[in-house]
Structure formats: C-alpha cells, structure tokens
PDB file of N, CA and C in Angstrom:
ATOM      1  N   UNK A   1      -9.094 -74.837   6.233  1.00  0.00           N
ATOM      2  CA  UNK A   1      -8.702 -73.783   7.164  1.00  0.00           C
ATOM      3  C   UNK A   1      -7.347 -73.234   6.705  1.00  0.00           C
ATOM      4  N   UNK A   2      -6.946 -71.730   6.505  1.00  0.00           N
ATOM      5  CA  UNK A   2      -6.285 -71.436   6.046  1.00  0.00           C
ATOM      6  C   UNK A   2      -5.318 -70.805   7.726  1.00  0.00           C
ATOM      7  N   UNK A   3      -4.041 -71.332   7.369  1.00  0.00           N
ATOM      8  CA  UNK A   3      -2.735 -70.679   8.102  1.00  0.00           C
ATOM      9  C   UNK A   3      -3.612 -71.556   9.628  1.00  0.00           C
ATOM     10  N   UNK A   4      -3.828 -72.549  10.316  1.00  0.00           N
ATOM     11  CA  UNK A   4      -3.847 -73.265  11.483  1.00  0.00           C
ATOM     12  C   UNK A   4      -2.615 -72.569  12.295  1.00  0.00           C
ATOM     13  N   UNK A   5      -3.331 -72.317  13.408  1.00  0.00           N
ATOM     14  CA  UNK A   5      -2.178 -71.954  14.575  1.00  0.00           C
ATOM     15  C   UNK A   5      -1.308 -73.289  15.275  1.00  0.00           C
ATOM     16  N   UNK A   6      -2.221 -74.133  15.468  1.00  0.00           N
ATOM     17  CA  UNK A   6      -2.077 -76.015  16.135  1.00  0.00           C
ATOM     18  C   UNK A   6      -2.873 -76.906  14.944  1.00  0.00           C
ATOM     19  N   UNK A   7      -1.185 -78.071  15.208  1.00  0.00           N
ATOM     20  CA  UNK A   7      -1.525 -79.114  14.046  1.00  0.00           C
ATOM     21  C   UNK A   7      -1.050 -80.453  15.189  1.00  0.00           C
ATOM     22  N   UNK A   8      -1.912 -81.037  14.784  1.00  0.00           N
ATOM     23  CA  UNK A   8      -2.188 -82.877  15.485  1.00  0.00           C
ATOM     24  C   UNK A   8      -1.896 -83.260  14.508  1.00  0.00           C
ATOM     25  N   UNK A   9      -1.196 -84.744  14.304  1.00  0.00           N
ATOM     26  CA  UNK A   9      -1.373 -85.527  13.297  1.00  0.00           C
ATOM     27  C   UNK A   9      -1.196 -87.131  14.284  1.00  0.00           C
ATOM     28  N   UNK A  10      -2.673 -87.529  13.874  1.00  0.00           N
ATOM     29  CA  UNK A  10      -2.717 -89.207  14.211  1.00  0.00           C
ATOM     30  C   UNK A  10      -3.011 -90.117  13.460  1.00  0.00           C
ATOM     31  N   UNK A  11      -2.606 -90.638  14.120  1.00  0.00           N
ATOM     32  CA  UNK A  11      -3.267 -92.582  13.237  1.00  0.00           C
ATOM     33  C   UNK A  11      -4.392 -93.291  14.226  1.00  0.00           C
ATOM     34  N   UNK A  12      -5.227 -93.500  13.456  1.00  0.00           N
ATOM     35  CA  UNK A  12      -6.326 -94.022  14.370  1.00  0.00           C
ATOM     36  C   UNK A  12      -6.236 -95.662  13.418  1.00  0.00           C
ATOM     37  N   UNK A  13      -6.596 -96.854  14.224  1.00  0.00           N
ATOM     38  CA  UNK A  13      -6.474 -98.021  13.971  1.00  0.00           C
ATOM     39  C   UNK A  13      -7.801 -98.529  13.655  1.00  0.00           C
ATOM     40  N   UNK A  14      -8.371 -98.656  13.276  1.00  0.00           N
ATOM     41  CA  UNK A  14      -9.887 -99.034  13.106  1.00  0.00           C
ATOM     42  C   UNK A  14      -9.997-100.717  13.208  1.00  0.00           C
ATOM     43  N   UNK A  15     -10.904-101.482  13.625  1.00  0.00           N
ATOM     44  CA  UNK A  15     -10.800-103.224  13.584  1.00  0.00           C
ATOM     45  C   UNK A  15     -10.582-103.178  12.116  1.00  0.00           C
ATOM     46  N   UNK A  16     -10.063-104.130  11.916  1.00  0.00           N
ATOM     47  CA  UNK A  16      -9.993-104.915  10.717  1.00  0.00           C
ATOM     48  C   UNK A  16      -8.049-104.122  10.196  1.00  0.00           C
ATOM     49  N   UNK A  17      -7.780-103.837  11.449  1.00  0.00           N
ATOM     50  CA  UNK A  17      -6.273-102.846  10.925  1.00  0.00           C
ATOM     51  C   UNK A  17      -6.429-101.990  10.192  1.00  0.00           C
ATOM     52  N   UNK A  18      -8.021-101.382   9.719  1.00  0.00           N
ATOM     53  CA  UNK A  18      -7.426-100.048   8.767  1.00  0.00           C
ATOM     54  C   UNK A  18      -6.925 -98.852   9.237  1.00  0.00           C
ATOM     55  N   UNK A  19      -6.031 -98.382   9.140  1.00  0.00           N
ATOM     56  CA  UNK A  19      -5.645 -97.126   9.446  1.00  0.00           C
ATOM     57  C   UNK A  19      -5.973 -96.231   8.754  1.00  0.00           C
ATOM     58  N   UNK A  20      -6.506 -95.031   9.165  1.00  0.00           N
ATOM     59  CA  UNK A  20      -6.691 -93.906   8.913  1.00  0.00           C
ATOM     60  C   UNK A  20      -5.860 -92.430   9.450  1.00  0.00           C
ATOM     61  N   UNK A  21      -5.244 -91.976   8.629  1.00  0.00           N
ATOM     62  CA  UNK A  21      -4.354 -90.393   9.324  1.00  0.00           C
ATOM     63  C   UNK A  21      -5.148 -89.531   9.461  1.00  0.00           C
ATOM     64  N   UNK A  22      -5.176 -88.771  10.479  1.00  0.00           N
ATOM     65  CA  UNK A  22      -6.016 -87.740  11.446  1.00  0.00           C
ATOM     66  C   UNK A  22      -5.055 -86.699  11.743  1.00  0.00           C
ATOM     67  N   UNK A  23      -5.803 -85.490  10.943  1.00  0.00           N
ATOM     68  CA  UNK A  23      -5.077 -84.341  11.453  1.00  0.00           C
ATOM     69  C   UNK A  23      -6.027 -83.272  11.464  1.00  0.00           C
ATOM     70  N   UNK A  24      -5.879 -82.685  12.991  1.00  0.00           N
ATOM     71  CA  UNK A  24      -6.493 -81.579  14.032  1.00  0.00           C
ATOM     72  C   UNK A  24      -5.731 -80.518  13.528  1.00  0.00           C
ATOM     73  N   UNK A  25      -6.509 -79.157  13.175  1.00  0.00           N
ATOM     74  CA  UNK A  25      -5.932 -78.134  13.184  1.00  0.00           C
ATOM     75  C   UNK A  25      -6.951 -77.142  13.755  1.00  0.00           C
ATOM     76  N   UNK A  26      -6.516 -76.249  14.627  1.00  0.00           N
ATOM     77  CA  UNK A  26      -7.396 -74.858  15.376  1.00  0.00           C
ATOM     78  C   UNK A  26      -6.504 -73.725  14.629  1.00  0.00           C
ATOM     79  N   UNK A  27      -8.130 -73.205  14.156  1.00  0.00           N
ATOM     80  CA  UNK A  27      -7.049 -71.838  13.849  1.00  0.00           C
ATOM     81  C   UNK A  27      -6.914 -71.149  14.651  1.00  0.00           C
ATOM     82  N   UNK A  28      -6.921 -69.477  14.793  1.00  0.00           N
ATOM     83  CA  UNK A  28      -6.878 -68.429  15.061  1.00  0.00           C
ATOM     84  C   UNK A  28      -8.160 -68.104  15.800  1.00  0.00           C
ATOM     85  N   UNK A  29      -8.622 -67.808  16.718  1.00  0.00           N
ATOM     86  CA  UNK A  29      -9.204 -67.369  17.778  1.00  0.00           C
ATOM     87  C   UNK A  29      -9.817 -65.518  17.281  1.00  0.00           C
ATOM     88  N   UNK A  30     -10.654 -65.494  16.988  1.00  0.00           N
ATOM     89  CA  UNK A  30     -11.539 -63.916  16.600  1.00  0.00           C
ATOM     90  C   UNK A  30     -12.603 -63.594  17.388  1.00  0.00           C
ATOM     91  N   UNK A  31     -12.668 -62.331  17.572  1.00  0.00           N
ATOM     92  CA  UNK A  31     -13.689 -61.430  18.134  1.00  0.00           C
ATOM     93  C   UNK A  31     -15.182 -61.878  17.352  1.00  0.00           C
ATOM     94  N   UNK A  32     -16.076 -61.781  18.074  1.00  0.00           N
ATOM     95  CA  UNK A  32     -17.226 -62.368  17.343  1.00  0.00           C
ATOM     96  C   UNK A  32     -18.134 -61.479  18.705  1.00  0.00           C
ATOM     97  N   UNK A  33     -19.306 -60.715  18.080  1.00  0.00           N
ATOM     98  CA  UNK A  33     -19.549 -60.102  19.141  1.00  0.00           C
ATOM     99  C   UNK A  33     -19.128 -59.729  20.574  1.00  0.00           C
ATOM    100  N   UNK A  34     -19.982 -60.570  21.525  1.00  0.00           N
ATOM    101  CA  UNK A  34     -19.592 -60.464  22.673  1.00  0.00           C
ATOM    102  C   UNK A  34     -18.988 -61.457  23.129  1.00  0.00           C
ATOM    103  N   UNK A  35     -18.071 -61.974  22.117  1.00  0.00           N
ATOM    104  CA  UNK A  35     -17.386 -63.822  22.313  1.00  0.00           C
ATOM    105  C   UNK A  35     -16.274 -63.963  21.102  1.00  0.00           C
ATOM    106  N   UNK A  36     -15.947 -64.724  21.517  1.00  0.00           N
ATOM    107  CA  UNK A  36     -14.519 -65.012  21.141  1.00  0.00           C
ATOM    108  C   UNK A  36     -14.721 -66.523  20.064  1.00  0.00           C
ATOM    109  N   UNK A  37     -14.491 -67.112  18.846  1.00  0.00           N
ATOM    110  CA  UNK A  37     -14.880 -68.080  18.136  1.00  0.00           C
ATOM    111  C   UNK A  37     -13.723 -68.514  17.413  1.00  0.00           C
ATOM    112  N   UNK A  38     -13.366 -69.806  17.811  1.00  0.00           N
ATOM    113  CA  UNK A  38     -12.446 -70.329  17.349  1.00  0.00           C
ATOM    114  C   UNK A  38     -12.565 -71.922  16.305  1.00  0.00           C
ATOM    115  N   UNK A  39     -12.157 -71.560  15.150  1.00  0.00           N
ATOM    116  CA  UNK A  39     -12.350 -72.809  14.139  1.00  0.00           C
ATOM    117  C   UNK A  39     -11.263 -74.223  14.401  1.00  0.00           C
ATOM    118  N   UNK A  40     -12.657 -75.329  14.220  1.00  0.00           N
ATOM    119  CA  UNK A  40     -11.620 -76.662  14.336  1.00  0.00           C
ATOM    120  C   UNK A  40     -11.847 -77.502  13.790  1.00  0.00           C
ATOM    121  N   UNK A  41     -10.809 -78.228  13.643  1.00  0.00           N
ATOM    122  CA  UNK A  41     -11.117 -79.230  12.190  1.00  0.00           C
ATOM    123  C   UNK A  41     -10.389 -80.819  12.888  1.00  0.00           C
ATOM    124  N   UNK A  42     -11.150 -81.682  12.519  1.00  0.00           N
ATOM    125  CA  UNK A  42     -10.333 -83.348  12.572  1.00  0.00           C
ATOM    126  C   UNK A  42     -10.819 -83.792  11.400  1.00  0.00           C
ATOM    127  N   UNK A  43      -9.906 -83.816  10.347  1.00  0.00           N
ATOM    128  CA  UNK A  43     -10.128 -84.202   8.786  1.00  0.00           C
ATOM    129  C   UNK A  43      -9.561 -85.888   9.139  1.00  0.00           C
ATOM    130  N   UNK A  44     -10.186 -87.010   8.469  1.00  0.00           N
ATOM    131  CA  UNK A  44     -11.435 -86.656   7.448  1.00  0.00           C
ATOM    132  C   UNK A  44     -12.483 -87.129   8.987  1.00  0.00           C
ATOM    133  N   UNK A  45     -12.332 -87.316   9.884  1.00  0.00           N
ATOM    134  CA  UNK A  45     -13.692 -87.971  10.577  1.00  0.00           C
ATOM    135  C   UNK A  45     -15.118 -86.789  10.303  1.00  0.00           C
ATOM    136  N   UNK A  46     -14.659 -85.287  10.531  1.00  0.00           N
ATOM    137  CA  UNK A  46     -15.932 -84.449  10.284  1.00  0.00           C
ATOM    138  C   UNK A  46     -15.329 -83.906   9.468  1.00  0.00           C
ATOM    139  N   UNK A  47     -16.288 -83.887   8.103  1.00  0.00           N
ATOM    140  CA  UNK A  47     -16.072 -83.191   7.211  1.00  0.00           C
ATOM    141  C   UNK A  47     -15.986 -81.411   7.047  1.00  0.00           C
ATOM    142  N   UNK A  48     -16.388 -81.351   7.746  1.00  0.00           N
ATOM    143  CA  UNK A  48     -16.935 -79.289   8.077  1.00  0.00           C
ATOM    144  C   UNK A  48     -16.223 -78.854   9.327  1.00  0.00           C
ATOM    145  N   UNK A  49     -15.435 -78.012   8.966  1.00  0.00           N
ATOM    146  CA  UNK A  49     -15.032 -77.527  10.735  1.00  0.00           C
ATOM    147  C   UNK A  49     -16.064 -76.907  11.213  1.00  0.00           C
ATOM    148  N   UNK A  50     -15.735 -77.559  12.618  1.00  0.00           N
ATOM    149  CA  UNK A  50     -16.501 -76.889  13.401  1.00  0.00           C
ATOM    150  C   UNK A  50     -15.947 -75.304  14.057  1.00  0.00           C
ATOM    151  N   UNK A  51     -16.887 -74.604  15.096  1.00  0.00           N
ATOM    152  CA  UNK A  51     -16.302 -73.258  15.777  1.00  0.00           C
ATOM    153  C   UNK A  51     -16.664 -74.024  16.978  1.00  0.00           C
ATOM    154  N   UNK A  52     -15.904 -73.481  17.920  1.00  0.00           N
ATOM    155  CA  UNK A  52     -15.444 -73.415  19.047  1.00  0.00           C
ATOM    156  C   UNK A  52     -16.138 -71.997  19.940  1.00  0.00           C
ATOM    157  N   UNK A  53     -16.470 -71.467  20.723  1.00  0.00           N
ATOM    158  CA  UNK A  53     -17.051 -70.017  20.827  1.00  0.00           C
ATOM    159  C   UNK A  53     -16.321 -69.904  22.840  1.00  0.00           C
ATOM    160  N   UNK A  54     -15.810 -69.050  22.658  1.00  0.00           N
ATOM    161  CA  UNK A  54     -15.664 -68.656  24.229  1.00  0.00           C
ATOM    162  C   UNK A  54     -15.640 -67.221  24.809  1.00  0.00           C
ATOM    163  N   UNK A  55     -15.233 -67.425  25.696  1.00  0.00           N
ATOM    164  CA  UNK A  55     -15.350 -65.587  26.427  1.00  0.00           C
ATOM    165  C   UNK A  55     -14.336 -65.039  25.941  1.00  0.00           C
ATOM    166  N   UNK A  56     -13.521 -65.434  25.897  1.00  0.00           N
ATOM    167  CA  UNK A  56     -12.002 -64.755  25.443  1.00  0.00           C
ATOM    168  C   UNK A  56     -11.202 -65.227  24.548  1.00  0.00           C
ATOM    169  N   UNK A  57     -10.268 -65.158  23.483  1.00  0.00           N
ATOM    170  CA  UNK A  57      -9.807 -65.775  23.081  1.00  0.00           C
ATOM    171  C   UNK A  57      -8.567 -66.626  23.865  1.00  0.00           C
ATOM    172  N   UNK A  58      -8.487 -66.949  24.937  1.00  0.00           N
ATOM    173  CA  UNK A  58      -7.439 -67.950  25.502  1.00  0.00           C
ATOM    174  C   UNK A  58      -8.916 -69.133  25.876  1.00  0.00           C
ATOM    175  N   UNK A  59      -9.914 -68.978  26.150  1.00  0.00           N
ATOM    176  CA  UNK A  59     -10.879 -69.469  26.620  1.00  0.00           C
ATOM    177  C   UNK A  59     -11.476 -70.207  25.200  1.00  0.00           C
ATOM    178  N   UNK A  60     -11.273 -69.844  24.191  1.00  0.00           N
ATOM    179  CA  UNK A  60     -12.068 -70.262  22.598  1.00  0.00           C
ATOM    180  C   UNK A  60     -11.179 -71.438  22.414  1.00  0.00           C
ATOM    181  N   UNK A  61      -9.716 -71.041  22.660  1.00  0.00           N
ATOM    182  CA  UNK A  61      -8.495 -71.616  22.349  1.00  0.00           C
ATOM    183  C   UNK A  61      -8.484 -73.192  23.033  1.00  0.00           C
ATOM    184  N   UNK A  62      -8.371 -72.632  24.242  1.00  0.00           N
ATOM    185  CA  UNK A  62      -8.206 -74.117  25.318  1.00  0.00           C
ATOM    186  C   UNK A  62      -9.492 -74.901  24.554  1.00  0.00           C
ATOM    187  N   UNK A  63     -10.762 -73.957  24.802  1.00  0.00           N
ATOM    188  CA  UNK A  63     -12.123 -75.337  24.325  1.00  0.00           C
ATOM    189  C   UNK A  63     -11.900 -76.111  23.138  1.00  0.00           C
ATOM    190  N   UNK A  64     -11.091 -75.146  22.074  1.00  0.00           N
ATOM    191  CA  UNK A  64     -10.885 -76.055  20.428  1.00  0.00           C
ATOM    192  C   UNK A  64      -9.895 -77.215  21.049  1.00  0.00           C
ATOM    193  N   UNK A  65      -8.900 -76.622  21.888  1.00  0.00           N
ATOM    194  CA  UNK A  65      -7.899 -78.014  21.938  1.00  0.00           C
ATOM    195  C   UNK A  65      -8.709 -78.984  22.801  1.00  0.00           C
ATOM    196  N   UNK A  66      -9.381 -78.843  24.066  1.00  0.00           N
ATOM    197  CA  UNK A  66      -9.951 -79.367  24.566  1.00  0.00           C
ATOM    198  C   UNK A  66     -10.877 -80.583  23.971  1.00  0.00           C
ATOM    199  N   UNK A  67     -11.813 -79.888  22.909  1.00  0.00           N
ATOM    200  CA  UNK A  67     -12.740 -80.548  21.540  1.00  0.00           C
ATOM    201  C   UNK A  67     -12.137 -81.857  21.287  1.00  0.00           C
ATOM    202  N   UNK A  68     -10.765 -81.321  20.360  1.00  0.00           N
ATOM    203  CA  UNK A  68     -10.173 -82.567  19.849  1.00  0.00           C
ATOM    204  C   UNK A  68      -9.750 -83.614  20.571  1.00  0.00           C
ATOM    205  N   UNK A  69      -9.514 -83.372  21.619  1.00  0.00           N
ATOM    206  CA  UNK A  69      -8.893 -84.352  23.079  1.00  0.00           C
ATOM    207  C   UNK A  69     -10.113 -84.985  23.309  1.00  0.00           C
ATOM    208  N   UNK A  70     -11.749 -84.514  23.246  1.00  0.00           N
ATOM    209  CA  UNK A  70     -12.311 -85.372  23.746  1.00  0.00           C
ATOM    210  C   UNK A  70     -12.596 -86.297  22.320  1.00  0.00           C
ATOM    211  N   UNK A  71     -12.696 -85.748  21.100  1.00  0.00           N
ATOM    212  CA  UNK A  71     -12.893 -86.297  19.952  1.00  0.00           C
ATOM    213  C   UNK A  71     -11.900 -87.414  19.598  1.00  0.00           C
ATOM    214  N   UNK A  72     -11.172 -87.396  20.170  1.00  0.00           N
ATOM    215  CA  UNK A  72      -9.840 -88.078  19.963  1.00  0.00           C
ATOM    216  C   UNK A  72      -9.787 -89.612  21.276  1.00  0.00           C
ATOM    217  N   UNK A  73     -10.672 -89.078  22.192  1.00  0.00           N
ATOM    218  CA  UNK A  73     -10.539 -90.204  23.603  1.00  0.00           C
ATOM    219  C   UNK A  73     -12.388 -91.278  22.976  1.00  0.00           C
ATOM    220  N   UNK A  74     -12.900 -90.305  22.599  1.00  0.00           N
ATOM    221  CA  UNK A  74     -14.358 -91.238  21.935  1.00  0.00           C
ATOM    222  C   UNK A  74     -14.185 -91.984  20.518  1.00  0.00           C
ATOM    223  N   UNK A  75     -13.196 -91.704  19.816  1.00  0.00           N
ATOM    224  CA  UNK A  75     -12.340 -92.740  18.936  1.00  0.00           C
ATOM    225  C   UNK A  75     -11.877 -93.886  19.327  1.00  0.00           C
ATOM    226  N   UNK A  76     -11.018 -93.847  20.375  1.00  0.00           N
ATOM    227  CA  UNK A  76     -10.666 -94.528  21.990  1.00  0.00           C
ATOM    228  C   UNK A  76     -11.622 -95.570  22.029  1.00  0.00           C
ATOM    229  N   UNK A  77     -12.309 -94.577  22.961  1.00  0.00           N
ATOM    230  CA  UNK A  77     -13.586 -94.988  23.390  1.00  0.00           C
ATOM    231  C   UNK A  77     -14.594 -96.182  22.747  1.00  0.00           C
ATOM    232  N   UNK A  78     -14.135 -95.869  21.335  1.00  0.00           N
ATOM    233  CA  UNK A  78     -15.249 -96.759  20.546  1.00  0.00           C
ATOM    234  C   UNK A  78     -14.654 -97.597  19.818  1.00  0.00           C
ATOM    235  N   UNK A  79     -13.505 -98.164  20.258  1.00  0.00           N
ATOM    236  CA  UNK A  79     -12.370 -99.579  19.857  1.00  0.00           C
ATOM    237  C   UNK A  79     -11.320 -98.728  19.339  1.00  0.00           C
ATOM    238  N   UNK A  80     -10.951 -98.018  18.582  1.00  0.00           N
ATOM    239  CA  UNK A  80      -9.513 -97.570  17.658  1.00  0.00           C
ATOM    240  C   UNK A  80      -8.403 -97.346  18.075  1.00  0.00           C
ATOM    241  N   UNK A  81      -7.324 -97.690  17.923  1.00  0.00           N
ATOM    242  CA  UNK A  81      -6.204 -97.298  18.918  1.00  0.00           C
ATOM    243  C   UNK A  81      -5.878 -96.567  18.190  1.00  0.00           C
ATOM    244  N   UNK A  82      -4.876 -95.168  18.929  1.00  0.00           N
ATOM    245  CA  UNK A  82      -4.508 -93.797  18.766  1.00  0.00           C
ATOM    246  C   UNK A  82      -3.220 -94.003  18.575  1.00  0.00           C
ATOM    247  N   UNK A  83      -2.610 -93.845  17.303  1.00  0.00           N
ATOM    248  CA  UNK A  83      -0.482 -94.066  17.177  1.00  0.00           C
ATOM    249  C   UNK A  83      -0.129 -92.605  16.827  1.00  0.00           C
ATOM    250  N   UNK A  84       1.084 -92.316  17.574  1.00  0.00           N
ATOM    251  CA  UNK A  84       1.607 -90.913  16.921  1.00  0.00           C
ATOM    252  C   UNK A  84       2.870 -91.411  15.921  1.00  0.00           C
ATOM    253  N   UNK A  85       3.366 -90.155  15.352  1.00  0.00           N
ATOM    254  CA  UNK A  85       4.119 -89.791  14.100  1.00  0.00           C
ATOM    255  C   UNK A  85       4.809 -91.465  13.874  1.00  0.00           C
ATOM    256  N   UNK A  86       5.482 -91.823  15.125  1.00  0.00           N
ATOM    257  CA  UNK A  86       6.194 -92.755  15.135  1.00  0.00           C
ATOM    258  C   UNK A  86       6.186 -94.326  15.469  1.00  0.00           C
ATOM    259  N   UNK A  87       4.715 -94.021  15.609  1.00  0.00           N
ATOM    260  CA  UNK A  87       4.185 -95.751  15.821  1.00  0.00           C
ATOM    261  C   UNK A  87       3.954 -96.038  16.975  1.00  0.00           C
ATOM    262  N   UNK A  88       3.911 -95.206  18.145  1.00  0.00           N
ATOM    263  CA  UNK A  88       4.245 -95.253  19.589  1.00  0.00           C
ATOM    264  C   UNK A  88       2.344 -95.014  19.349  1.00  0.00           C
ATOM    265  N   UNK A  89       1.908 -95.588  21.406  1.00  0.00           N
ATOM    266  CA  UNK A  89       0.617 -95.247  21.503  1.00  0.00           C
ATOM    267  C   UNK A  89       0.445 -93.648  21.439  1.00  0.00           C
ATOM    268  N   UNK A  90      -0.340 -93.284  20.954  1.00  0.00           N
ATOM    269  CA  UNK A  90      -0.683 -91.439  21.109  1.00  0.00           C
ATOM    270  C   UNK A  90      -1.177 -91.425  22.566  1.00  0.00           C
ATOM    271  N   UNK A  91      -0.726 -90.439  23.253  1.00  0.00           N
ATOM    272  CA  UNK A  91      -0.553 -90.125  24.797  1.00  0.00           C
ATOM    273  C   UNK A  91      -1.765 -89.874  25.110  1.00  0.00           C
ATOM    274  N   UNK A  92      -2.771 -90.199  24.734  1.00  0.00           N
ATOM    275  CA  UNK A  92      -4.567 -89.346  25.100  1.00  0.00           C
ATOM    276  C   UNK A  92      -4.239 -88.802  26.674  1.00  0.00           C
ATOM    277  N   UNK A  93      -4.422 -90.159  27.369  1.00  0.00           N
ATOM    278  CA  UNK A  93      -4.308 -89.317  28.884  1.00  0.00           C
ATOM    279  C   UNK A  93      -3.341 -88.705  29.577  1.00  0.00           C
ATOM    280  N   UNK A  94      -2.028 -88.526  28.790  1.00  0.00           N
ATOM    281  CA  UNK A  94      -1.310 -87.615  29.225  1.00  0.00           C
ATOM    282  C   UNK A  94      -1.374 -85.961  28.945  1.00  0.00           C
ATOM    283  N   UNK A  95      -2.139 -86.208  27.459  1.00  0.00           N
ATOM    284  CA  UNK A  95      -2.706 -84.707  26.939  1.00  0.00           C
ATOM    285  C   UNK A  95      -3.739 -84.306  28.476  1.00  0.00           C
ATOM    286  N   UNK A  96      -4.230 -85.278  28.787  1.00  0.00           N
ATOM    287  CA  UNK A  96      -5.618 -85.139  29.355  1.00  0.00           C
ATOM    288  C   UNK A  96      -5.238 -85.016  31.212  1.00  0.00           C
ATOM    289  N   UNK A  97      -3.648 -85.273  31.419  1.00  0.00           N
ATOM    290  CA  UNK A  97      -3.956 -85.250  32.819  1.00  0.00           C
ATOM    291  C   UNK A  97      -3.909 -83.712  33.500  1.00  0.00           C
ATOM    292  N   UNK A  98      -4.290 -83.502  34.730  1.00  0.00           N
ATOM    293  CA  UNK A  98      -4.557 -82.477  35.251  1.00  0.00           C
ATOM    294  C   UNK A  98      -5.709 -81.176  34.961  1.00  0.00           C
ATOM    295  N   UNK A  99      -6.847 -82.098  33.979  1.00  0.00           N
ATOM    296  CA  UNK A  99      -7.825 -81.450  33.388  1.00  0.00           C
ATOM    297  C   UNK A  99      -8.913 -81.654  34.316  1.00  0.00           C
ATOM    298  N   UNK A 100      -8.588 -82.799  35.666  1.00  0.00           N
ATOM    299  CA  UNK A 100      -9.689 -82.632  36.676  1.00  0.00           C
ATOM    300  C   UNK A 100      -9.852 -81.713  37.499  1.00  0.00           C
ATOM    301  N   UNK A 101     -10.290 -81.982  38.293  1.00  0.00           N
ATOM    302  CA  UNK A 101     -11.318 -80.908  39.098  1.00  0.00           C
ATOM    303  C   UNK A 101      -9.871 -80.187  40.024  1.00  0.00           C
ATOM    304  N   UNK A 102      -9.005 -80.986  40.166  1.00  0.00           N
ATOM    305  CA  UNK A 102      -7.944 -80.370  40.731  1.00  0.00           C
ATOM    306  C   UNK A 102      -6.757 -80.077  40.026  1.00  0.00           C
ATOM    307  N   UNK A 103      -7.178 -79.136  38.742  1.00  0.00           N
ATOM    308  CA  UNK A 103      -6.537 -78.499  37.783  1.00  0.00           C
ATOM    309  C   UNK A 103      -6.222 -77.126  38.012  1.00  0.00           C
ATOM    310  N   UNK A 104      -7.188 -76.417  38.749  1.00  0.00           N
ATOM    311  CA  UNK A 104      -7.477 -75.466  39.316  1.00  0.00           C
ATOM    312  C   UNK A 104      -6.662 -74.927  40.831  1.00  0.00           C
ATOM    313  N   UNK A 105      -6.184 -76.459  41.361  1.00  0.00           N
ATOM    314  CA  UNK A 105      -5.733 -76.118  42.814  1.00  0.00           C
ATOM    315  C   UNK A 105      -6.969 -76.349  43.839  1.00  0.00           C
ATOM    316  N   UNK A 106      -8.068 -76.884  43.226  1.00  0.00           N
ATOM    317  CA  UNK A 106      -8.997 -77.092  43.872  1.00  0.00           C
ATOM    318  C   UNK A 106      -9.349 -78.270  44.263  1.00  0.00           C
TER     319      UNK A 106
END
C-alpha cells in the first residue's frame, strides 16, 4: 500500500514466545461507484490487503479501523498477547471502549 493514512505497529506473542511484528496500515478512502472503499492491510498475518467498502468515506474509514481492532482482539482471542512499541500490554479494549450500543447516546 502506497502513502497509508494510519499505521499500527504490534507485537503479537504467539505460545512458544514467538513474537511476531504486526503492522496495520488503512489507506486513503475513494469513491467507488455508489460507495466509498477503503484499503487494509495487517502484514504479515494476511498476505493481500483487504478493502473495506462504505457509504461515505468517514464510514469506509471507521470500518478499516474498526477491521483491524477486531483482527487484532481474535489474535487475543486465540491465545497471543498484544505488546505495543514499548513492551507494555497493547490497549485492545481501550481502542474498543465506547463501541457499544451506547456509543451512540443510546
């Protein structure tokens, strides 16, 4: 992906202590017919970025960051612990709070 608008960089812990560095980048958000398509990448777990597609581009945007947050909690999810730049736990559910149902005010 050329020129990324948002860059992640993690450490995922795998059993056996291997670490692996993980870095998320979304690009740029484009007109695509009647939709808005935004490219995303978590190198190396998927090799191919994926697109992202929404109504608008603030809507393409949030879903790519959104993507990686859940891609990032099913890493989690499936034993690996998440370290940022500095060795500290990576914040998953702090990225993630106020994404419930009463995010909205609802």
């Amino acid at each position: 992906m050329n020129d990324p608008i948002v860059t992640l960089n993690v450490t995922a812990v795998f059993e056996g202590m291997k670490e692996v560095e993980l870095t998320a980048r979304i690009g740029r958000a484009e007109a695509q017919g009647d939709g808005w398509a935004c490219p995303v990448e978590l190198a190396p777990v998927y090799a191919q970025p994926m697109v992202v597609r929404g109504v608008d581009s603030f809507h393409a945007t949030w879903l790519a960051c959104s993507l990686v947050l859940k891609l990032l909690g099913q890493l989690r999810k499936e034993g690996a612990a998440l370290r940022s730049a500095d060795g500290s736990e990576f914040p998953v559910d702090a990225y993630l709070a106020g994404l419930g149902s009463d995010a909205a005010g609802g």
